[in-house]
Protein backbone atom coordinates (compact mmCIF):
# COMPACT_ATOMS: atom_id res chain seq x y z
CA UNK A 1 -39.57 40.64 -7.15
CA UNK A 2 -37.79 43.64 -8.87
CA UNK A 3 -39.98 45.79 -10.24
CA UNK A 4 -39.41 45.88 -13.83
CA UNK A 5 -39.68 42.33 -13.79
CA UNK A 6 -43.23 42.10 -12.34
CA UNK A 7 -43.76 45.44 -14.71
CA UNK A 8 -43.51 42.92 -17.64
CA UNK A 9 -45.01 39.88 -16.17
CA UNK A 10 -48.40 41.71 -15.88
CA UNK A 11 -48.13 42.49 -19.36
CA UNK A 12 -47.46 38.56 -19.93
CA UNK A 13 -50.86 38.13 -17.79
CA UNK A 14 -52.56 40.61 -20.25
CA UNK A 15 -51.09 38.57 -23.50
CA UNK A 16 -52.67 35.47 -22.07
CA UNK A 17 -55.98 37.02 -23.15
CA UNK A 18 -54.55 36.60 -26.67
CA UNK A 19 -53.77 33.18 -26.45
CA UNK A 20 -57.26 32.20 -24.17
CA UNK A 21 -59.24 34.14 -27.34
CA UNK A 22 -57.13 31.79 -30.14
CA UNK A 23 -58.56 28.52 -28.14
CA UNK A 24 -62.22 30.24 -28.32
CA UNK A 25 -61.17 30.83 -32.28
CA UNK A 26 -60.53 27.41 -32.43
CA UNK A 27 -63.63 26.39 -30.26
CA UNK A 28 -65.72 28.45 -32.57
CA UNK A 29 -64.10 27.18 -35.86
CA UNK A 30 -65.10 23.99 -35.06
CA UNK A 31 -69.06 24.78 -34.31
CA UNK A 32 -68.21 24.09 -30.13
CA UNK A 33 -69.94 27.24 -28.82
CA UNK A 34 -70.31 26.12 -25.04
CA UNK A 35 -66.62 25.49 -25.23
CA UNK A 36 -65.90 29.00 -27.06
CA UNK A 37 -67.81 31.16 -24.18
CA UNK A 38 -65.67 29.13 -21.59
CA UNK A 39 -63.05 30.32 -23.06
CA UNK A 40 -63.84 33.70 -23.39
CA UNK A 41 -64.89 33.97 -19.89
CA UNK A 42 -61.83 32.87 -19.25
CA UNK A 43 -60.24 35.97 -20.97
CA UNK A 44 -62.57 37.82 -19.61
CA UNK A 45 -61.70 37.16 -16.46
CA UNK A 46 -58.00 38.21 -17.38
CA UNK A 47 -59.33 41.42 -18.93
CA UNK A 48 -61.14 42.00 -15.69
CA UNK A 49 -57.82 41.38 -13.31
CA UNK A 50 -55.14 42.86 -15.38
CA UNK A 51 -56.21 46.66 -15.00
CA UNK A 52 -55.87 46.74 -11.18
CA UNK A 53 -52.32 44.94 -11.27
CA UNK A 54 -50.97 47.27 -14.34
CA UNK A 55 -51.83 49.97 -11.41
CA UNK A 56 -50.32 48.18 -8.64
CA UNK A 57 -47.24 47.58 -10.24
CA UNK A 58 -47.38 50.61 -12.31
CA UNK A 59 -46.42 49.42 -15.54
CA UNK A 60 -46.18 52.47 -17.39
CA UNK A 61 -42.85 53.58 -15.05
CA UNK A 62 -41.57 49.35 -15.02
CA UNK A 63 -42.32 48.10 -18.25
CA UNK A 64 -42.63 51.47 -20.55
CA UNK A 65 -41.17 49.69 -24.15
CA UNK A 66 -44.88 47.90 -24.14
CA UNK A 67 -48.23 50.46 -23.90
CA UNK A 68 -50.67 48.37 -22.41
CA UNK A 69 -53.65 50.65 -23.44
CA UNK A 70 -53.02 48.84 -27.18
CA UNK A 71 -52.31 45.39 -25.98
CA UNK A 72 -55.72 45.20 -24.34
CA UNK A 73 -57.21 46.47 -27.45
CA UNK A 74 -55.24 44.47 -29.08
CA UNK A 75 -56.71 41.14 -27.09
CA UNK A 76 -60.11 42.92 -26.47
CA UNK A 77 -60.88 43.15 -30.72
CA UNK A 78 -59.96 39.47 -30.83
CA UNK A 79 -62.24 38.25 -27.91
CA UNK A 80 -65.10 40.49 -28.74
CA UNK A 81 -64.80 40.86 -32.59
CA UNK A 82 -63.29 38.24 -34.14
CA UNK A 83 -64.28 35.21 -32.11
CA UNK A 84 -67.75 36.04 -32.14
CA UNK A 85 -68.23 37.01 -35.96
CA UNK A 86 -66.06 33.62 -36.53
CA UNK A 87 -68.90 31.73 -34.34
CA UNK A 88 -71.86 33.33 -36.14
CA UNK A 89 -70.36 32.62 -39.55
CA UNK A 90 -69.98 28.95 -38.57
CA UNK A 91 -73.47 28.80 -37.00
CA UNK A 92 -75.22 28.72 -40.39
CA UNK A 93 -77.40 31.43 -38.52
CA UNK A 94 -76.77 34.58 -40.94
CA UNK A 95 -78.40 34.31 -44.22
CA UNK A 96 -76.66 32.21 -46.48
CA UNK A 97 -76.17 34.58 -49.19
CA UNK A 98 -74.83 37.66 -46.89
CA UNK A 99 -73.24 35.67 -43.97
CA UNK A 100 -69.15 36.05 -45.03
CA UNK A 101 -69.79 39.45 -46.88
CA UNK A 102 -71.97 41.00 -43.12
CA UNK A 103 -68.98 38.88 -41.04
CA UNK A 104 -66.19 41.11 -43.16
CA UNK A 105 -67.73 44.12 -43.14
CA UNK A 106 -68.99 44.53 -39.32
CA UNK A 107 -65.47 43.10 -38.43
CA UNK A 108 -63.95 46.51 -40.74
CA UNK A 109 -66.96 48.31 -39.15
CA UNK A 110 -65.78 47.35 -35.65
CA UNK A 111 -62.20 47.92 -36.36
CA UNK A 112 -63.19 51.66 -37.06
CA UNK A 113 -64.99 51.46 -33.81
CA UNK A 114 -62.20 50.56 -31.60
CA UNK A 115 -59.97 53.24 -33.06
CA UNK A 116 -62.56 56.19 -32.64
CA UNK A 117 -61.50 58.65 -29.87
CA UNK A 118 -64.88 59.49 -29.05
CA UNK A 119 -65.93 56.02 -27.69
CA UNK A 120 -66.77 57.24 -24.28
CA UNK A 121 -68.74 60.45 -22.83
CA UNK A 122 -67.67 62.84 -20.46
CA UNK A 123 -69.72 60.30 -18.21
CA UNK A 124 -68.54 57.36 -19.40
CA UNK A 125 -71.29 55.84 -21.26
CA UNK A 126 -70.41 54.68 -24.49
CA UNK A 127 -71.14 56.79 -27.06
CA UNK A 128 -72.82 53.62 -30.21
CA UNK A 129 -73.30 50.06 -29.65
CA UNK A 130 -70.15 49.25 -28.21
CA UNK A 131 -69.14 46.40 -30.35
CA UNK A 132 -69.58 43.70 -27.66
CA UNK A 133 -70.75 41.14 -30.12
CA UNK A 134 -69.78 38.16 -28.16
CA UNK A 135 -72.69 39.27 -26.35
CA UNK A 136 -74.91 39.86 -29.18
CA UNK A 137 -73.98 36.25 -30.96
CA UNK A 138 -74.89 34.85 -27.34
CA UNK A 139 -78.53 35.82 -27.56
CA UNK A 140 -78.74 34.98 -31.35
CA UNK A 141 -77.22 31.64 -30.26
CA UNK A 142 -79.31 30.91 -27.50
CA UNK A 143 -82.51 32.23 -28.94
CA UNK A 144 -82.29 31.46 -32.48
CA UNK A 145 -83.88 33.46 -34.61
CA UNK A 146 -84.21 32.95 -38.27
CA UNK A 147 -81.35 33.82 -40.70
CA UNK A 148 -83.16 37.15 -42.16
CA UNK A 149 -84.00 38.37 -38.78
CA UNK A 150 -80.73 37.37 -37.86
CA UNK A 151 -78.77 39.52 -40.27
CA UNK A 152 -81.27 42.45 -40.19
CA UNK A 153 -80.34 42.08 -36.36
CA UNK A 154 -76.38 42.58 -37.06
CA UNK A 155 -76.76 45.14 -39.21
CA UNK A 156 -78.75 47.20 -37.16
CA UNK A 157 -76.42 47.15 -34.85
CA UNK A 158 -73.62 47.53 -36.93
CA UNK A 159 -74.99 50.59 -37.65
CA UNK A 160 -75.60 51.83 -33.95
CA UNK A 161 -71.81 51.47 -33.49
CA UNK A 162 -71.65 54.87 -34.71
CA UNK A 163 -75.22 56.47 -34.07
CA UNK A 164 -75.02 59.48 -31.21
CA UNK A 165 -76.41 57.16 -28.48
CA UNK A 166 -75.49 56.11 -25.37
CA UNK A 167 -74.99 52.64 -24.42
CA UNK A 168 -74.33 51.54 -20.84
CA UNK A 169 -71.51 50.65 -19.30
CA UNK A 170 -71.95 48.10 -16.49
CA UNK A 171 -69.29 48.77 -14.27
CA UNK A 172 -68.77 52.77 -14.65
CA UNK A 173 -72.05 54.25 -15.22
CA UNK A 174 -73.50 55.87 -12.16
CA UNK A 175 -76.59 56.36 -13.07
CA UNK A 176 -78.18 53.18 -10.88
CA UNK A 177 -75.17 51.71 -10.71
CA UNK A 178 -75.71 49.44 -7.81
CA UNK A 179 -79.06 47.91 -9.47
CA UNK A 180 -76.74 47.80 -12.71
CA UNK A 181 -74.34 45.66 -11.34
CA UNK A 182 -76.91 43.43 -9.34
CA UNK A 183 -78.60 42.76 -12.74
CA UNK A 184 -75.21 42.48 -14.65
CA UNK A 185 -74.15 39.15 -11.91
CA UNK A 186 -77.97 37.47 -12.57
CA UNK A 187 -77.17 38.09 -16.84
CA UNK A 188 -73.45 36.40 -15.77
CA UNK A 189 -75.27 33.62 -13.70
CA UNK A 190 -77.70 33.24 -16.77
CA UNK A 191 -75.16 33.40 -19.82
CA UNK A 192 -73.44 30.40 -17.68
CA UNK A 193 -76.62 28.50 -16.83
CA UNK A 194 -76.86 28.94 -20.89
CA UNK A 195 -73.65 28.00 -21.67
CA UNK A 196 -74.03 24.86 -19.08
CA UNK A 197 -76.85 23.47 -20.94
CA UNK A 198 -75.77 23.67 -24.53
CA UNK A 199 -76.57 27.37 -25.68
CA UNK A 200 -79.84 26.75 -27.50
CA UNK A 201 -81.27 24.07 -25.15
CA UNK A 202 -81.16 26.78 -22.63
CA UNK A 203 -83.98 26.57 -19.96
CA UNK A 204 -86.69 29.14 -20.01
CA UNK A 205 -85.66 30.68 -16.58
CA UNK A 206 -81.62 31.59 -18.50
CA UNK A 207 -83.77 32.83 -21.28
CA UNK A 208 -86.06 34.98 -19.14
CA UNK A 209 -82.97 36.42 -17.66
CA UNK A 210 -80.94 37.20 -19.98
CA UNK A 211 -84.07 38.85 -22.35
CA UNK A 212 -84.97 40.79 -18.92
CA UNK A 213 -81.59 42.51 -18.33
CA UNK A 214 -80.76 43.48 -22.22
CA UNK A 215 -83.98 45.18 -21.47
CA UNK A 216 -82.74 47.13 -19.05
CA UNK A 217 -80.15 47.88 -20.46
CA UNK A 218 -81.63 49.19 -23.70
CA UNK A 219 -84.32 51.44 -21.56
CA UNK A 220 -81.83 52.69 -18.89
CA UNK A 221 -79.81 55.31 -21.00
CA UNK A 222 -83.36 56.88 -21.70
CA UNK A 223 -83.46 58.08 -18.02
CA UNK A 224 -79.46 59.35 -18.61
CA UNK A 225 -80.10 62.91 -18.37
CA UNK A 226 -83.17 63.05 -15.44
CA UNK A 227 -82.05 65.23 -12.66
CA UNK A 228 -80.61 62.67 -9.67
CA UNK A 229 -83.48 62.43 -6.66
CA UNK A 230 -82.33 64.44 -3.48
């Protein structure tokens, strides 16, 4: 295959995220959450493939009239934004008399987010709550809290988007990375065991799971700066 031609088909491949996120917008629209998350998996399995093939075929020298920095942001703010914000509206969830006005603004909120320069550190933790609120609406979806402590929830975190701490990220933080990702495939093996059984008829071992790892998570960037064991 010439070159420039696979140069552009992986940039097809990363489009497809687009169109896999518009059937989760549709999924969500119509209050069919197990179906949304399939689909975003789905997307998410494109977003997870498409790096490593932009680098085999190196895009940026084959297929240069298309950045593909901006076309995953492009698909990632749909997937991760949009989707989600669109499910949480529909859930009925939020508090009535907030629910569209908190769904526009954290979706202007989150814009601002994606566009900020300083989204990473020097060692690539994210600097705020990296606006991964298709996993946020997951736990509000499977655990189902009520509407005020639901919107309190969302605009906490709204808020941490640009507060000057450090979220993980799974794949690239060192810091115990290999008991990161171990715990990051048991929350993937939970969130579909969720998904499976209808979201909020979840069984108590996905729940237990899933509420075990965001732990982690929140308690792991405290040990960030200790000095590594020799």
């Amino acid at each position: 295959m010439p070159p420039r031609v696979a140069g552009y088909l992986v940039h097809c491949f990363t489009a497809c995220g687009a169109a896999l996120g518009f059937a989760a917008l549709l999924a969500a629209t119509g209050g069919r959450f197990s179906a949304m998350y399939a689909w975003l998996g789905a997307a998410l399995a494109v977003d997870a493939a498409d790096g490593a093939l932009a680098r085999r075929y190196k895009v940026e020298e084959t297929a240069p009239h298309i950045d593909g920095v901006i076309l995953d942001l492009v698909v990632d703010f749909l997937t991760y934004v949009v989707v989600p914000l669109v499910a949480l509206w529909r859930s009925g969830l939020l508090w009535p008399p907030l629910a569209s006005l908190v769904c526009c603004v954290v979706c202007a909120a989150s814009a601002l987010y994606f566009a900020d320069r300083r989204i990473k550190t020097h060692d690539l933790w994210f600097r705020g709550f990296p606006a991964i609120w298709n996993v946020l609406v997951l736990y509000i979806l499977v655990l189902r809290p009520g509407p005020l402590i639901c919107t309190f929830v969302i605009i906490v975190f709204a808020c941490l988007m640009f507060a000057p701490v450090p979220f993980v990220h799974p794949m690239r933080v060192v810091r115990l990375r290999p008991v990161t990702i171990t715990l990051t495939g048991l929350w993937c093996a939970a969130a579909i065991a969720a998904m499976v059984q209808g979201l909020p008829e979840a069984g108590f071992l996905s729940k237990a799971v899933l509420i075990v790892v965001s732990l982690y998570y929140i308690v792991l960037p405290l040990f960030r700066n200790f000095p590594k064991a020799r």
